[in-house]
PDB file of N, CA and C in Angstrom:
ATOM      1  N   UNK A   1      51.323 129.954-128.236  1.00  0.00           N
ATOM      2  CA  UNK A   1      52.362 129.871-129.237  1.00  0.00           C
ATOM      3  C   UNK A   1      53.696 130.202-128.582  1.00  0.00           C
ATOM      4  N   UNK A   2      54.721 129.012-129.087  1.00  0.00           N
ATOM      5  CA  UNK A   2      56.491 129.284-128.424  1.00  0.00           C
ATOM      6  C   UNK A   2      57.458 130.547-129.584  1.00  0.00           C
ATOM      7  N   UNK A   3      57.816 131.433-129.343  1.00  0.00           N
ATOM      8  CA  UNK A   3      58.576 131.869-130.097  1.00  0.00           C
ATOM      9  C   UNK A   3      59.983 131.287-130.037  1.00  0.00           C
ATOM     10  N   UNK A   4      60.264 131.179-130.970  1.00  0.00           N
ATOM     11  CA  UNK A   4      62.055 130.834-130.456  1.00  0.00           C
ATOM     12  C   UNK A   4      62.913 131.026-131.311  1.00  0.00           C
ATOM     13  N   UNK A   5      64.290 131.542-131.000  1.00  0.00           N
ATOM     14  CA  UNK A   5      65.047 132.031-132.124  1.00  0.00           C
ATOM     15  C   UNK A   5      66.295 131.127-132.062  1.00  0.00           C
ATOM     16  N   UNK A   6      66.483 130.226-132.884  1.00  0.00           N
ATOM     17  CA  UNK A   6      67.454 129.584-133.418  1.00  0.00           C
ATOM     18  C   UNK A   6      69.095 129.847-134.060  1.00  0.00           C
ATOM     19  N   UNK A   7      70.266 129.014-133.809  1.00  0.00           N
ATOM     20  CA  UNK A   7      70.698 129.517-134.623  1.00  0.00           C
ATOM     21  C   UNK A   7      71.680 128.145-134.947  1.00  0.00           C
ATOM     22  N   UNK A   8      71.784 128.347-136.205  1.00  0.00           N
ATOM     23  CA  UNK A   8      72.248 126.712-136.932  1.00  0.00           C
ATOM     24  C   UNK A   8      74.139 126.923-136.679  1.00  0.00           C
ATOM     25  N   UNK A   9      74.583 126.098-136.768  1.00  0.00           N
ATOM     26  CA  UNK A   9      76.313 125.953-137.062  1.00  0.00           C
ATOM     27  C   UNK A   9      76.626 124.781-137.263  1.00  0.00           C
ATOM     28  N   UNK A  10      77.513 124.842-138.161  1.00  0.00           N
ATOM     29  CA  UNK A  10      78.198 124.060-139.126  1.00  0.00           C
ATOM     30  C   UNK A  10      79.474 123.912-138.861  1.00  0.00           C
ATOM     31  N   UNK A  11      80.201 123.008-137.554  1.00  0.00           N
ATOM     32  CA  UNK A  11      81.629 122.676-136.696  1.00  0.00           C
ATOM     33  C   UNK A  11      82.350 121.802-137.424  1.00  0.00           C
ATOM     34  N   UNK A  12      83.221 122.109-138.338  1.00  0.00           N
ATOM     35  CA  UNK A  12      84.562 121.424-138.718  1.00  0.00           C
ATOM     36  C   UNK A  12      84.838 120.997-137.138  1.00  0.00           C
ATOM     37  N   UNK A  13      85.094 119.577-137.014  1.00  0.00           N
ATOM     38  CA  UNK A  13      85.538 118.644-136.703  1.00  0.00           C
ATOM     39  C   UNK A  13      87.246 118.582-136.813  1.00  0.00           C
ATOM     40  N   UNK A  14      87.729 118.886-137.544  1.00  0.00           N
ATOM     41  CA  UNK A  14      89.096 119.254-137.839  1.00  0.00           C
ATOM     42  C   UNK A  14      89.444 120.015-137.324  1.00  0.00           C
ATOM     43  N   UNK A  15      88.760 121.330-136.557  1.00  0.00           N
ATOM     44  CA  UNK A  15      89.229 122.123-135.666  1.00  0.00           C
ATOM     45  C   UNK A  15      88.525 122.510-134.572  1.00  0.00           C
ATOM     46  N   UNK A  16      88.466 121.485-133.726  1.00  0.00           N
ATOM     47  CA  UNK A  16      87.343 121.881-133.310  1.00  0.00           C
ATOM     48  C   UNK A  16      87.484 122.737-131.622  1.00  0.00           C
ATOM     49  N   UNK A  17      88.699 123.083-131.347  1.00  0.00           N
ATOM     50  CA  UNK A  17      88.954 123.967-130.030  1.00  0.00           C
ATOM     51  C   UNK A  17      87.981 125.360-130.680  1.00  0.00           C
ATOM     52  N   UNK A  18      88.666 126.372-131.678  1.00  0.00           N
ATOM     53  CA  UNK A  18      88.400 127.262-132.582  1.00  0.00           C
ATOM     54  C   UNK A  18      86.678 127.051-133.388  1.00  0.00           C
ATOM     55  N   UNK A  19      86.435 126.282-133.335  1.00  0.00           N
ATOM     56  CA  UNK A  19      85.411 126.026-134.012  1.00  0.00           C
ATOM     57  C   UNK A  19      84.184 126.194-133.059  1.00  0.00           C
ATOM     58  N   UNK A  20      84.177 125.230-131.810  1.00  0.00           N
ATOM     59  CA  UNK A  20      83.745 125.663-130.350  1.00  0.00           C
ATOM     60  C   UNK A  20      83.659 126.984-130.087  1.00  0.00           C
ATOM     61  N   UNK A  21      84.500 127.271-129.548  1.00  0.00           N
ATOM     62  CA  UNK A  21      84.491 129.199-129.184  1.00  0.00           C
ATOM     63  C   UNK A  21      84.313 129.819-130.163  1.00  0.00           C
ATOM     64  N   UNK A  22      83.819 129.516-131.406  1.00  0.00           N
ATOM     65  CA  UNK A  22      83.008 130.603-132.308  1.00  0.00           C
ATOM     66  C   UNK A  22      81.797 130.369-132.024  1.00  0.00           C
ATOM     67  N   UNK A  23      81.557 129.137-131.585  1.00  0.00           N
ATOM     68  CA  UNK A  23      80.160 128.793-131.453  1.00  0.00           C
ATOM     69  C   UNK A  23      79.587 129.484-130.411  1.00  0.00           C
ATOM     70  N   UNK A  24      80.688 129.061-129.227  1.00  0.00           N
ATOM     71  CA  UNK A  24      79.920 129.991-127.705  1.00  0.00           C
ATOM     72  C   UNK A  24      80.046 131.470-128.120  1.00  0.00           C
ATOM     73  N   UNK A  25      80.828 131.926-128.447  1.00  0.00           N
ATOM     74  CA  UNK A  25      80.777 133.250-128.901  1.00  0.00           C
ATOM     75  C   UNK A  25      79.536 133.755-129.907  1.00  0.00           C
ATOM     76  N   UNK A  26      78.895 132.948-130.831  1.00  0.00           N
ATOM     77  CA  UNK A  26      77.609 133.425-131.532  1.00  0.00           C
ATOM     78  C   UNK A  26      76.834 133.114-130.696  1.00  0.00           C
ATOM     79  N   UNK A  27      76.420 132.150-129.926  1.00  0.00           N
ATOM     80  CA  UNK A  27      75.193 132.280-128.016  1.00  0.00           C
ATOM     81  C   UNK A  27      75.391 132.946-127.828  1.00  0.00           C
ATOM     82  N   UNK A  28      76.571 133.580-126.784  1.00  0.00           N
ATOM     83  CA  UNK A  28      76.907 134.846-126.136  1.00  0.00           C
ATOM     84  C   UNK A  28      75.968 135.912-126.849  1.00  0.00           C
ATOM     85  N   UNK A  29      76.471 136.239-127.570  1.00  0.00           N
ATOM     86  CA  UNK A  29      76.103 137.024-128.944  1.00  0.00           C
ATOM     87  C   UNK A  29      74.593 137.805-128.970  1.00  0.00           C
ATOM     88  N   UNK A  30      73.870 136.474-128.845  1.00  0.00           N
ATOM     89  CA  UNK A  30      72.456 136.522-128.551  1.00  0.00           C
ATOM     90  C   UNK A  30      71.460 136.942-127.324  1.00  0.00           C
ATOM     91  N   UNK A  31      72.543 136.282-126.336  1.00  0.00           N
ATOM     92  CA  UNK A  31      72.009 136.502-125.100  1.00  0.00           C
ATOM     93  C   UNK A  31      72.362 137.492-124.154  1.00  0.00           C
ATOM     94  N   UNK A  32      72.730 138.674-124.847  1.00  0.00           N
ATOM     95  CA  UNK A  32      73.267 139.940-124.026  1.00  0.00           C
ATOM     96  C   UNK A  32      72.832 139.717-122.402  1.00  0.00           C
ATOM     97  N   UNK A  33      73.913 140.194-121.506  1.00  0.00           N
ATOM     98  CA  UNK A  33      73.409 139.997-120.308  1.00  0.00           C
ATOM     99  C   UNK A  33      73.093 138.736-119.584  1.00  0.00           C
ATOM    100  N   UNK A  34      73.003 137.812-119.789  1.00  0.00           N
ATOM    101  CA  UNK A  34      73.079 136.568-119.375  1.00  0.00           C
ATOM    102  C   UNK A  34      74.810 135.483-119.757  1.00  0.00           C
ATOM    103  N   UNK A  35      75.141 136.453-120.735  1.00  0.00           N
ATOM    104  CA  UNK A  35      76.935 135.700-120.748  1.00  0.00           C
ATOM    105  C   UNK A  35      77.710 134.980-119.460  1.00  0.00           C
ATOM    106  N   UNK A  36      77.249 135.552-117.982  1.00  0.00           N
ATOM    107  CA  UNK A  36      77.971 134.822-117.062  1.00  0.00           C
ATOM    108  C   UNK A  36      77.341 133.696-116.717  1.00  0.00           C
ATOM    109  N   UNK A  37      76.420 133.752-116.664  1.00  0.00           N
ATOM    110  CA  UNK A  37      74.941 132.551-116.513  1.00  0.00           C
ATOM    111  C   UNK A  37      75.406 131.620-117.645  1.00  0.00           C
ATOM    112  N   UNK A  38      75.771 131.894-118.857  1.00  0.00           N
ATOM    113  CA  UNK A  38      75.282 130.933-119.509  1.00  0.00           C
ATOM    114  C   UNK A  38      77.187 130.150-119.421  1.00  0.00           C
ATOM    115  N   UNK A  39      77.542 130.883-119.115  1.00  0.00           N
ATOM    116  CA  UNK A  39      79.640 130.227-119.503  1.00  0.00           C
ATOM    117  C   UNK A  39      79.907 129.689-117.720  1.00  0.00           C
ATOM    118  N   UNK A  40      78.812 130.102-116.729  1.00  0.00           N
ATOM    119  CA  UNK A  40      79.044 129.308-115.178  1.00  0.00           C
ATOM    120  C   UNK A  40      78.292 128.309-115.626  1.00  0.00           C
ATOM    121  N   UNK A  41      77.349 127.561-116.519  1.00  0.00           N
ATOM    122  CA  UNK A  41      76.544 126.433-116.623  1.00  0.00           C
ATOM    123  C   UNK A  41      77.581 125.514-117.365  1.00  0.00           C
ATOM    124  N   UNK A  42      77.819 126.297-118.663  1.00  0.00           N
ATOM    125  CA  UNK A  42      79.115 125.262-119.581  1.00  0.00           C
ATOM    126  C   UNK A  42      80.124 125.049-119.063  1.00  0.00           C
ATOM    127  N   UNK A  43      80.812 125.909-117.559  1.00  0.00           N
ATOM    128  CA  UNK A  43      81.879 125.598-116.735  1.00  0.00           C
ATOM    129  C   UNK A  43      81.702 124.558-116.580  1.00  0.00           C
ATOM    130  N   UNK A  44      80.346 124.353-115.357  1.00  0.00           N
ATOM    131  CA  UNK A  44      80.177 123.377-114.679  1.00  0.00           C
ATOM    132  C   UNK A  44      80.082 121.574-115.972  1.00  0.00           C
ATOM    133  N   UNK A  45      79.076 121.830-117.164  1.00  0.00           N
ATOM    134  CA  UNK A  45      78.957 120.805-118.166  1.00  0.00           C
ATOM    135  C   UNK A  45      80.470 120.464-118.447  1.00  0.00           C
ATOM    136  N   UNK A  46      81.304 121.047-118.621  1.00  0.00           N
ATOM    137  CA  UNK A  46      82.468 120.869-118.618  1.00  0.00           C
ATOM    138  C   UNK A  46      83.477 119.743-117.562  1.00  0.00           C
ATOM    139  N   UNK A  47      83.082 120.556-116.568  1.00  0.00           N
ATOM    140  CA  UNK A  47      83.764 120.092-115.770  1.00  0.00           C
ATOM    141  C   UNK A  47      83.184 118.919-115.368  1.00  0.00           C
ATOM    142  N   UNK A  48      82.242 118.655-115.564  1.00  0.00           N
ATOM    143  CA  UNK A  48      81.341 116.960-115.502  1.00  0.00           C
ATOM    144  C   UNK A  48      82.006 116.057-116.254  1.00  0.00           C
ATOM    145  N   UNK A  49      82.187 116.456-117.532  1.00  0.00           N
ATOM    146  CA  UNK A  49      82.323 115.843-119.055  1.00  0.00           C
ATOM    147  C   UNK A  49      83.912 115.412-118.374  1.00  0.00           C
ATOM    148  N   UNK A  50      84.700 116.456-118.223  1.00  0.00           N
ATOM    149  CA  UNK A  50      86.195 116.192-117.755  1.00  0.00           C
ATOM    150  C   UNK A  50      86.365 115.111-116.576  1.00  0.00           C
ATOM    151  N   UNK A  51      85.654 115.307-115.604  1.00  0.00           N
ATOM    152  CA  UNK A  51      85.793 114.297-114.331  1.00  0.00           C
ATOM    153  C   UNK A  51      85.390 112.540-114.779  1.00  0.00           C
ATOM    154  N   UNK A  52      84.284 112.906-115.719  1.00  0.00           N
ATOM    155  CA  UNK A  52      83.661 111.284-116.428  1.00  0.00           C
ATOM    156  C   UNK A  52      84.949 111.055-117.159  1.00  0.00           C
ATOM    157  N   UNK A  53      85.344 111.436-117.967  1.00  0.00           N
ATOM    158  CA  UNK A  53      86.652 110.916-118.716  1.00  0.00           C
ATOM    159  C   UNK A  53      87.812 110.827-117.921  1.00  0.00           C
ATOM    160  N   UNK A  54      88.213 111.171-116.790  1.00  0.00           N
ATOM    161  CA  UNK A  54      89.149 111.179-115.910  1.00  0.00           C
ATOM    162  C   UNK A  54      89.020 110.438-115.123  1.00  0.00           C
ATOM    163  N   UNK A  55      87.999 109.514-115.203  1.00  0.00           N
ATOM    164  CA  UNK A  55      87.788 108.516-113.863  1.00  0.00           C
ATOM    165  C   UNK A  55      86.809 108.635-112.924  1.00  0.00           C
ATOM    166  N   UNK A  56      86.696 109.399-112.844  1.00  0.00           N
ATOM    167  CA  UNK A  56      85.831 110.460-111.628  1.00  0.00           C
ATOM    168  C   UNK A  56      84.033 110.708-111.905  1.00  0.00           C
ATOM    169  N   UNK A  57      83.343 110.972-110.874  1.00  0.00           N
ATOM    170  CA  UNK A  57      82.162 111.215-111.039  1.00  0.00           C
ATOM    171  C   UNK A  57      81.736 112.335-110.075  1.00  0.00           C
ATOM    172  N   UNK A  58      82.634 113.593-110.990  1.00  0.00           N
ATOM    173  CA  UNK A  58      81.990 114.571-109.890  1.00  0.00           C
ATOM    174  C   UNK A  58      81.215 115.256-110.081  1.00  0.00           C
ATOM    175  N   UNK A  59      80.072 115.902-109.445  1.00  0.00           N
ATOM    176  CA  UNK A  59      79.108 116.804-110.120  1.00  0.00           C
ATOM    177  C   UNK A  59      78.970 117.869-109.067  1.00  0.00           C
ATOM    178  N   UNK A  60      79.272 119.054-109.805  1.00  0.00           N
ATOM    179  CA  UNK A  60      79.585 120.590-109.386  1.00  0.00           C
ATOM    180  C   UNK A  60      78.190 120.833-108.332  1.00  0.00           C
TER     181      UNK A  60
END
C-alpha cells in the first residue's frame, strides 16, 4: 500500500505570479527540510521552460 498526502489548489489565472508562490509556498510547507531540493529542481524546470520560449534548448 502507497500512502500519499495530497494537496489540491485552486490558481486564479488572473493572478497568477502571486497565485504561483502561494502555491510553492504551501509544498514548501509540507516538505520541511527538503525546501532547497525542491526550489533547485523548479530553478532548473524553469529555466528549461524560459530557454524553450526564448529560442533556445538548454537543459541545466
Amino acid at each position: 500500500m502507497k500512502i500519499r498526502s495530497l494537496l489540491e489548489c485552486t490558481v486564479d489565472t488572473a493572478n497568477p505570479v502571486s497565485e504561483l508562490t502561494a502555491v510553492i509556498s504551501a509544498v514548501l510547507a509540507t516538505d520541511k527540510g527538503n525546501e532547497s531540493a525542491i526550489l533547485r529542481e523548479l530553478d532548473e524546470a524553469v529555466g528549461n521552460a524560459l530557454a524553450t520560449l526564448e529560442g533556445g534548448v538548454e537543459h541545466y
